[in-house]
Every structure is written in C-alpha cells, then in structure tokens.
PDB file of N, CA and C in Angstrom:
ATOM      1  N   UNK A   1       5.560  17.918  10.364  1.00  0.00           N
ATOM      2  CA  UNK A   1       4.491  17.102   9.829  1.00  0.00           C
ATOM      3  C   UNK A   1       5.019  16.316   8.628  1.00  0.00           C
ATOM      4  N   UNK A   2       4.660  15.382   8.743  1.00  0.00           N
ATOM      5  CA  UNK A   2       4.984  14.565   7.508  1.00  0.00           C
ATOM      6  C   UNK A   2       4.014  14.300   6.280  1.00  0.00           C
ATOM      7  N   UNK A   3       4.633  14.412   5.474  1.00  0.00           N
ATOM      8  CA  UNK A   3       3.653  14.511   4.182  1.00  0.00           C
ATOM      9  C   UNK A   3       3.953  13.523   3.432  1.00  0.00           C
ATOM     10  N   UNK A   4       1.849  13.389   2.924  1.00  0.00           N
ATOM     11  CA  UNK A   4       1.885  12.032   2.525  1.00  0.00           C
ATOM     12  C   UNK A   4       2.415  11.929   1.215  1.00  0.00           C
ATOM     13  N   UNK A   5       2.826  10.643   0.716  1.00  0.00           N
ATOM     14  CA  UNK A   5       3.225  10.413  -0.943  1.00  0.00           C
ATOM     15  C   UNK A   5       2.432  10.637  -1.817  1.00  0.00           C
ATOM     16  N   UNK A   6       2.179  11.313  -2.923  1.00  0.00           N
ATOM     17  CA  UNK A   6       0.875  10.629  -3.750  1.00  0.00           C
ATOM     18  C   UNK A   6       1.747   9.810  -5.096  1.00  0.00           C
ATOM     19  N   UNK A   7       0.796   8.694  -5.060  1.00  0.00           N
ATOM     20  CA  UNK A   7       1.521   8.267  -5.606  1.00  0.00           C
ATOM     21  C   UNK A   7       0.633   8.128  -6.935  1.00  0.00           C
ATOM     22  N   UNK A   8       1.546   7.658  -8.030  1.00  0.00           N
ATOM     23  CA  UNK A   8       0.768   7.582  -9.498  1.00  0.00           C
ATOM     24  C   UNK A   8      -0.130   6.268  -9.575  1.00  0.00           C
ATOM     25  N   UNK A   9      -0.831   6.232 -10.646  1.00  0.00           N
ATOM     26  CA  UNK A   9      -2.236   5.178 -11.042  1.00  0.00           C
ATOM     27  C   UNK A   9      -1.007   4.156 -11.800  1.00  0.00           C
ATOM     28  N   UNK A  10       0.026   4.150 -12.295  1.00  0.00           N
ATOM     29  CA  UNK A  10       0.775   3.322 -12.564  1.00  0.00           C
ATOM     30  C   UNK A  10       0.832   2.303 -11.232  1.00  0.00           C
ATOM     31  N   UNK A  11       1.481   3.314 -10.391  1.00  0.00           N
ATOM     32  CA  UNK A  11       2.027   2.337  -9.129  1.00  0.00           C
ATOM     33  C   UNK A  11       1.361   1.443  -7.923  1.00  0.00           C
ATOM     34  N   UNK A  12       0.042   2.314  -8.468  1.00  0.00           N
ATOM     35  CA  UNK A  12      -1.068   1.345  -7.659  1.00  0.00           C
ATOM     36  C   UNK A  12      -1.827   0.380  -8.209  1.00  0.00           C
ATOM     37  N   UNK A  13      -1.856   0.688  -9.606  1.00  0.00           N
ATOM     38  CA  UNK A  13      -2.101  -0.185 -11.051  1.00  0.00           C
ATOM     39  C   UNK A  13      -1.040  -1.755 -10.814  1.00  0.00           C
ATOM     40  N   UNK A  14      -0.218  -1.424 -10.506  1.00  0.00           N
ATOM     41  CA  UNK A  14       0.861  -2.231 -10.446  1.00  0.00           C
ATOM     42  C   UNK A  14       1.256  -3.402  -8.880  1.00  0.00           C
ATOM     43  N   UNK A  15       1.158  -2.867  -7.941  1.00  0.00           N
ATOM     44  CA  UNK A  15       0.115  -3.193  -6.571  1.00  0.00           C
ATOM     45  C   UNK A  15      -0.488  -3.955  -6.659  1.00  0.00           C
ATOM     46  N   UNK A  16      -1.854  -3.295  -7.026  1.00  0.00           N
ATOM     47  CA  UNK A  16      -2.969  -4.409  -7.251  1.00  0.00           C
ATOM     48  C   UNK A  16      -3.023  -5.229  -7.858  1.00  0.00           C
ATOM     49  N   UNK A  17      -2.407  -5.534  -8.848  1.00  0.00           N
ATOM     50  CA  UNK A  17      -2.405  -6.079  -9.762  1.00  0.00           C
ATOM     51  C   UNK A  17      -1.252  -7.476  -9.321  1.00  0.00           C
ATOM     52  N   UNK A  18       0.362  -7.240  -8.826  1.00  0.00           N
ATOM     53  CA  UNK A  18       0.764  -8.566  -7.933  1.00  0.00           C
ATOM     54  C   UNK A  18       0.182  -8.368  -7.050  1.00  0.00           C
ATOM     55  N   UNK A  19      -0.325  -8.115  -5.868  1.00  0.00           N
ATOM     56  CA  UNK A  19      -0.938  -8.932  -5.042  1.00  0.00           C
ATOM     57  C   UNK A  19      -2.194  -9.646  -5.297  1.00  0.00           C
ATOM     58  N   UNK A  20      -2.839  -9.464  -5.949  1.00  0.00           N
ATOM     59  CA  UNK A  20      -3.824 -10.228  -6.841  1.00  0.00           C
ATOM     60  C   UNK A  20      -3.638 -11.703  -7.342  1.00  0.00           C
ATOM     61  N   UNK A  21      -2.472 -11.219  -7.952  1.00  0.00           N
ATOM     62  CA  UNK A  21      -1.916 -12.855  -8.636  1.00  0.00           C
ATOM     63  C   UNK A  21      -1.193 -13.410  -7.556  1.00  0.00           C
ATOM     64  N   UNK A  22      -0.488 -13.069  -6.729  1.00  0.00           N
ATOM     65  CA  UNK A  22       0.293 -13.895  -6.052  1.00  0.00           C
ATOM     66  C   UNK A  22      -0.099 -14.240  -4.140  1.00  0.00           C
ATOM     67  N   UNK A  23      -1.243 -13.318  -4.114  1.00  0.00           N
ATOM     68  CA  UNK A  23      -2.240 -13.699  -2.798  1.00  0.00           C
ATOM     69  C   UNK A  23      -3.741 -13.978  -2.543  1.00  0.00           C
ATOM     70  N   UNK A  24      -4.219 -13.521  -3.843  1.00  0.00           N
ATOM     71  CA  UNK A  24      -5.929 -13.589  -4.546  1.00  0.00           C
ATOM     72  C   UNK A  24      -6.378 -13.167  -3.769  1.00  0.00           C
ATOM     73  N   UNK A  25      -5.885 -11.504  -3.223  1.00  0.00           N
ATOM     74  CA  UNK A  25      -6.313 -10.475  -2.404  1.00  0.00           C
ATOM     75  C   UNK A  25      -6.523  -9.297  -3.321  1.00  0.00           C
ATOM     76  N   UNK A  26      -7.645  -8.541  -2.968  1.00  0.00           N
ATOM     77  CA  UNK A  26      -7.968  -7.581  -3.530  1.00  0.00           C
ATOM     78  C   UNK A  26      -7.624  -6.379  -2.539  1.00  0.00           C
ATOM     79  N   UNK A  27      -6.987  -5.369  -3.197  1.00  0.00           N
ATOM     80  CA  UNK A  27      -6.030  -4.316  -2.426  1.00  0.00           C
ATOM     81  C   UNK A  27      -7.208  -2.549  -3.153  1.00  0.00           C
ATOM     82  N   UNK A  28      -7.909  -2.098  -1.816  1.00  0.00           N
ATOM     83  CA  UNK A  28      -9.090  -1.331  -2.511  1.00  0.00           C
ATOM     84  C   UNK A  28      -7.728  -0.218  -2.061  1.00  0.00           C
ATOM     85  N   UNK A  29      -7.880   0.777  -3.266  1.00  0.00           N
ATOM     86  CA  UNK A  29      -7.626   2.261  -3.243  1.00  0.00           C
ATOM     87  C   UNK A  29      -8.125   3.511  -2.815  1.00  0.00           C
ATOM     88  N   UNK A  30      -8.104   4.484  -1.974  1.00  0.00           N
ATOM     89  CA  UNK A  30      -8.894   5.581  -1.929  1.00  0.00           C
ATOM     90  C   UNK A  30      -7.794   6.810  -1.913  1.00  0.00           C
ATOM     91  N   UNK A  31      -8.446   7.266  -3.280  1.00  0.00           N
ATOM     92  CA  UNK A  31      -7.612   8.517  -3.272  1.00  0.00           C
ATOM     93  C   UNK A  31      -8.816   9.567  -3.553  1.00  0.00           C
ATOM     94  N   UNK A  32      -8.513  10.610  -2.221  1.00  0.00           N
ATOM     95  CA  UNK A  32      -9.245  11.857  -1.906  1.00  0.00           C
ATOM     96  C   UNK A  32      -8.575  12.945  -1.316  1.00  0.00           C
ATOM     97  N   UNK A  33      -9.800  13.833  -0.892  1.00  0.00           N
ATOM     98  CA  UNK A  33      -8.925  15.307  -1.087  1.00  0.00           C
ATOM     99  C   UNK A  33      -7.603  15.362   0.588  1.00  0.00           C
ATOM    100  N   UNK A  34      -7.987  13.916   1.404  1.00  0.00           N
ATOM    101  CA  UNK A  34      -7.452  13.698   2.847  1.00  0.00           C
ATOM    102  C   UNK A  34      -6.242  13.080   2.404  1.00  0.00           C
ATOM    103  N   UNK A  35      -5.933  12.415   1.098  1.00  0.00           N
ATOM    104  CA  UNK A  35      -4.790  11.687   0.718  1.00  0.00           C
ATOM    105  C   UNK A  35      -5.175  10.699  -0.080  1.00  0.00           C
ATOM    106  N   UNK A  36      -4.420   9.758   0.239  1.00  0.00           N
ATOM    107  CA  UNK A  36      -4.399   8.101  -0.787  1.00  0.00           C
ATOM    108  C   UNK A  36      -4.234   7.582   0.559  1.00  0.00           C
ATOM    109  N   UNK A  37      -5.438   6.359   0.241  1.00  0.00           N
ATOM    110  CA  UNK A  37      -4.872   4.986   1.236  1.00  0.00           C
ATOM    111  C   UNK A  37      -5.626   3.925   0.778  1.00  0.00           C
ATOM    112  N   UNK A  38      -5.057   2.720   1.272  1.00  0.00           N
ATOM    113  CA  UNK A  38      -5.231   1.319   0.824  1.00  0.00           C
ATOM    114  C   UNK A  38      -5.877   0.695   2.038  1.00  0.00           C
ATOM    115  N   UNK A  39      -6.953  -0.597   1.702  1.00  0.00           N
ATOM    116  CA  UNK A  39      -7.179  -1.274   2.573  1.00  0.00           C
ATOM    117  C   UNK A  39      -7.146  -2.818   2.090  1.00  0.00           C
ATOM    118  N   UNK A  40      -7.484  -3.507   2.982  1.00  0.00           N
ATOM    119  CA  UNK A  40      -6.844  -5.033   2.624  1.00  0.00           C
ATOM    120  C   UNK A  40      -7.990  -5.738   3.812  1.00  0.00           C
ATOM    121  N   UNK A  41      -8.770  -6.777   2.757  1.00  0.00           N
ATOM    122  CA  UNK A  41      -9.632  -7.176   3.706  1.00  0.00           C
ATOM    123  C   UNK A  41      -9.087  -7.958   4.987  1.00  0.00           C
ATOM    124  N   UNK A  42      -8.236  -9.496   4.119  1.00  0.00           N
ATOM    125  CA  UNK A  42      -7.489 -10.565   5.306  1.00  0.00           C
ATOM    126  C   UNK A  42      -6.295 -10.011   5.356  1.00  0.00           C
ATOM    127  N   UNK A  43      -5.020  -8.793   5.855  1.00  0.00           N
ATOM    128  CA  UNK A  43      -3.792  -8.966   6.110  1.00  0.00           C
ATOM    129  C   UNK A  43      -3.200 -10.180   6.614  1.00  0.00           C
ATOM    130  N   UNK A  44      -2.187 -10.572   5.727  1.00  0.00           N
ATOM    131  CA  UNK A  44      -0.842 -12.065   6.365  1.00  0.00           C
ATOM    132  C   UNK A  44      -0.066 -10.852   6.825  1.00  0.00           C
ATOM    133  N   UNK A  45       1.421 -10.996   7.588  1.00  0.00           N
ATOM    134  CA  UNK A  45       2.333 -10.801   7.532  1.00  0.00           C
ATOM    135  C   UNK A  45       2.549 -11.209   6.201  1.00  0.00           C
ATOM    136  N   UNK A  46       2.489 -12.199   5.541  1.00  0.00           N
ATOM    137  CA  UNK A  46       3.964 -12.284   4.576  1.00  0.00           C
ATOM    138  C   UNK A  46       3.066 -10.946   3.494  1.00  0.00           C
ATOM    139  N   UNK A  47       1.410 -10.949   3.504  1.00  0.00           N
ATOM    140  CA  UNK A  47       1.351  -9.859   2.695  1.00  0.00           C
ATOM    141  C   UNK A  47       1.638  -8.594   2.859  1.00  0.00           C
ATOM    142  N   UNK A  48       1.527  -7.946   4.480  1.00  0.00           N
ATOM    143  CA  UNK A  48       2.184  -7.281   4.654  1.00  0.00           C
ATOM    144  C   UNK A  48       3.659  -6.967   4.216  1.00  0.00           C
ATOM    145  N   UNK A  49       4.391  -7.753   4.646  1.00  0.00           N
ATOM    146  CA  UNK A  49       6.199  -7.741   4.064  1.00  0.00           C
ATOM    147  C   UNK A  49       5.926  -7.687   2.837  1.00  0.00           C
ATOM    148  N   UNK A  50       5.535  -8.005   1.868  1.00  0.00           N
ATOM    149  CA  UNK A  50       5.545  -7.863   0.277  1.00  0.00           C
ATOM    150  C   UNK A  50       4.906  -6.761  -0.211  1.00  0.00           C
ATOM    151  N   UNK A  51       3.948  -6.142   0.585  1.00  0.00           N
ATOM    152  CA  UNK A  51       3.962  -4.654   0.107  1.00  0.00           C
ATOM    153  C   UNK A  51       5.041  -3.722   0.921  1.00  0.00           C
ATOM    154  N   UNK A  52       5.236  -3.929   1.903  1.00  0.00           N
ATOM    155  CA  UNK A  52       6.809  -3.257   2.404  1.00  0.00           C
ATOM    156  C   UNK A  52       7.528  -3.465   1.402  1.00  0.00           C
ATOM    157  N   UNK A  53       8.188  -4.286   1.059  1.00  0.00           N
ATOM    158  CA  UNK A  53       9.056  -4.335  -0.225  1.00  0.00           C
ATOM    159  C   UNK A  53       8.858  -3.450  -1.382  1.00  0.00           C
ATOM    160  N   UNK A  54       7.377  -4.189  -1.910  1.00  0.00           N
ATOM    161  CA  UNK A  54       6.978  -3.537  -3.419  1.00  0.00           C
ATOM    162  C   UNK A  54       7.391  -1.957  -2.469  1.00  0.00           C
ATOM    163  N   UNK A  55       7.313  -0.913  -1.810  1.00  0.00           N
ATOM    164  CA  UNK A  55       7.254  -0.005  -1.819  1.00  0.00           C
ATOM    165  C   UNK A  55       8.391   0.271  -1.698  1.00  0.00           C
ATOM    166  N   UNK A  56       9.128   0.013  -0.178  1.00  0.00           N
ATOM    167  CA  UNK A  56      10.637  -0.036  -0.781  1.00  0.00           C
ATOM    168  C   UNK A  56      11.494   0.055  -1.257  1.00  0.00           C
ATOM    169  N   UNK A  57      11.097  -1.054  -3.077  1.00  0.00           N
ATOM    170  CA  UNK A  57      11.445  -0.698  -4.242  1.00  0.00           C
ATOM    171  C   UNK A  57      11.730   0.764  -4.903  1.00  0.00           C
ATOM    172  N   UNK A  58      10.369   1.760  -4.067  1.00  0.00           N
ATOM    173  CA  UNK A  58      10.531   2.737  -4.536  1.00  0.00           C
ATOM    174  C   UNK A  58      10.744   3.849  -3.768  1.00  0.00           C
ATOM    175  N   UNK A  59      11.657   3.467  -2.477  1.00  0.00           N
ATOM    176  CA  UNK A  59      12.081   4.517  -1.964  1.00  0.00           C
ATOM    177  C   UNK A  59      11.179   5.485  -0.850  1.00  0.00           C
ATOM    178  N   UNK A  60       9.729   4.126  -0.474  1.00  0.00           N
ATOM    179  CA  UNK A  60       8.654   4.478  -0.327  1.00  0.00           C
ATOM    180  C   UNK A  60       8.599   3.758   1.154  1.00  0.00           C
ATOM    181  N   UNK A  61       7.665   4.258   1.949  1.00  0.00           N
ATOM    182  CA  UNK A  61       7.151   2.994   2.901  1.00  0.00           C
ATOM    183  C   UNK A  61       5.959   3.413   3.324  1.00  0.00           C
ATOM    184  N   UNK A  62       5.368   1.789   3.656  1.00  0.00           N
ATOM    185  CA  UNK A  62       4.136   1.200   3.616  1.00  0.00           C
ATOM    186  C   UNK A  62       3.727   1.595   5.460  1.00  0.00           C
ATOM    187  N   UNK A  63       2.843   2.526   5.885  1.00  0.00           N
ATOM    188  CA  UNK A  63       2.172   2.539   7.363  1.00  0.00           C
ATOM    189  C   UNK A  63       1.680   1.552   7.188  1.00  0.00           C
ATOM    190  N   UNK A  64       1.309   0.787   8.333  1.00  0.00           N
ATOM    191  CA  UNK A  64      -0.374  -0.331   8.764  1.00  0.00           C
ATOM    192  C   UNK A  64      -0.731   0.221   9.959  1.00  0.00           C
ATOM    193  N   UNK A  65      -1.820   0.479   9.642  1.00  0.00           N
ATOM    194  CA  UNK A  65      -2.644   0.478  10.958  1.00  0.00           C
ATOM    195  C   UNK A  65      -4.077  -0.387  10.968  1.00  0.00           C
ATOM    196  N   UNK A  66      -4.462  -0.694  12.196  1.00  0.00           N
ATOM    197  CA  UNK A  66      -5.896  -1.657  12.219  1.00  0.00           C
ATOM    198  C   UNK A  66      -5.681  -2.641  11.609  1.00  0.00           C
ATOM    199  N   UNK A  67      -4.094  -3.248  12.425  1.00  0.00           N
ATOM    200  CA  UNK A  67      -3.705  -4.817  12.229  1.00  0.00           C
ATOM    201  C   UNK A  67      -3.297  -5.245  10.764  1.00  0.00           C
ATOM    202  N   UNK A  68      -3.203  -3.889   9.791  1.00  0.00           N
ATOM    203  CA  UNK A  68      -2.944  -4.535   8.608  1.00  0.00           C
ATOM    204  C   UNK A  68      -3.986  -3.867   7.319  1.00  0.00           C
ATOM    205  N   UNK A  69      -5.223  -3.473   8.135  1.00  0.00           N
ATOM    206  CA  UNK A  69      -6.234  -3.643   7.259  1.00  0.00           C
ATOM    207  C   UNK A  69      -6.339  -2.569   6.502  1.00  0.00           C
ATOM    208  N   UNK A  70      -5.597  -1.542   6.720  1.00  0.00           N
ATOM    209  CA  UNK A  70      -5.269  -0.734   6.476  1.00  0.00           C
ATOM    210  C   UNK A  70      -4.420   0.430   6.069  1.00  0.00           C
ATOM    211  N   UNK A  71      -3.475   0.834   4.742  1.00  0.00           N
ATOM    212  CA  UNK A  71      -2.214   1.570   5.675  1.00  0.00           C
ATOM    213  C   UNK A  71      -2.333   2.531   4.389  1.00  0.00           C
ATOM    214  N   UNK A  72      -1.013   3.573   4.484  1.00  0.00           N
ATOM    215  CA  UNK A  72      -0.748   5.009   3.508  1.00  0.00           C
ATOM    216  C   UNK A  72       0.755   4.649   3.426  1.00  0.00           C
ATOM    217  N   UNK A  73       1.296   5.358   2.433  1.00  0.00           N
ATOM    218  CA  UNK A  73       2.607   5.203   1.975  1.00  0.00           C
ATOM    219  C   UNK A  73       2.883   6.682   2.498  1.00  0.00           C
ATOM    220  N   UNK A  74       4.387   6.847   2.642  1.00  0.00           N
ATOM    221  CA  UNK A  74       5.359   8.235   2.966  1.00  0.00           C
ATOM    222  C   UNK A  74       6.645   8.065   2.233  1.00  0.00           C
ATOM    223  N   UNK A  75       7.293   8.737   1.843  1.00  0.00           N
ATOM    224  CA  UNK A  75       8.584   8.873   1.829  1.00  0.00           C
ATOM    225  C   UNK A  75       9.404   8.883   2.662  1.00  0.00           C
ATOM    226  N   UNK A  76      10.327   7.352   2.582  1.00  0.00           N
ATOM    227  CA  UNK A  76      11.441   6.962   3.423  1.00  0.00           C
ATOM    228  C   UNK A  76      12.425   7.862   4.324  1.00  0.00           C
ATOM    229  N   UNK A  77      12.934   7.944   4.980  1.00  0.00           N
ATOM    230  CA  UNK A  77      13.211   9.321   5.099  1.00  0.00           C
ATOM    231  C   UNK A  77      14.630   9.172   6.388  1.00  0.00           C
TER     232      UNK A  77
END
C-alpha cells in the first residue's frame, strides 16, 4: 500500500499561492482524517505540468484523477 504524503501548511501555503498568481486559479485544500487532497475547478495541462513540477521540486508527485480536477501527492518512489 502506498502511503499518502502529508504535507506541511507551508507547502500548500506556497501552491496556492503560485498558482494563483500565475493561472488566477484557485487550488481548494482538504486535509482530513482520509488524507490531504486538492481540487482545481478548470484543469490546463500546462496547469497540471506546473504542479507536477512544483512537487517534483520536492521529491513529491502530483496523482490526477477526474481529468485533473482533482489529485493527492505521494512520495516519488
């Protein structure tokens, strides 16, 4: 089984915050007792690829599921 990342309020602080400025997308958070996950109202590809990256960065990667609208981070592996 693979286990999910949790990741810190920095790093999602940080997330939201470029894709905001650089797609004027709002990136909602849910962190509960099932995990952390993100949703995204319009997914691009290129926004997709730029949170692949931002995560990346950290050794991290980005699931999508439901075309985008949706995904959880794991450790790269």
């Amino acid at each position: 089984e693979k286990q999910q990342m949790i990741l810190s309020l920095t790093d999602v602080t940080e997330l939201k915050k470029e894709v905001e400025q650089q797609f004027s997308v709002r990136v909602h958070f849910c962190d509960s007792c099932g995990g952390q996950s993100f949703t995204v109202e319009s997914p691009t590809e290129e926004l997709k690829e730029f949170i692949s990256t931002f995560f990346a960065k950290k050794n991290l990667k980005a699931v999508f599921f439901f075309f985008g609208k949706y995904f959880t981070v794991k450790r790269n592996s």
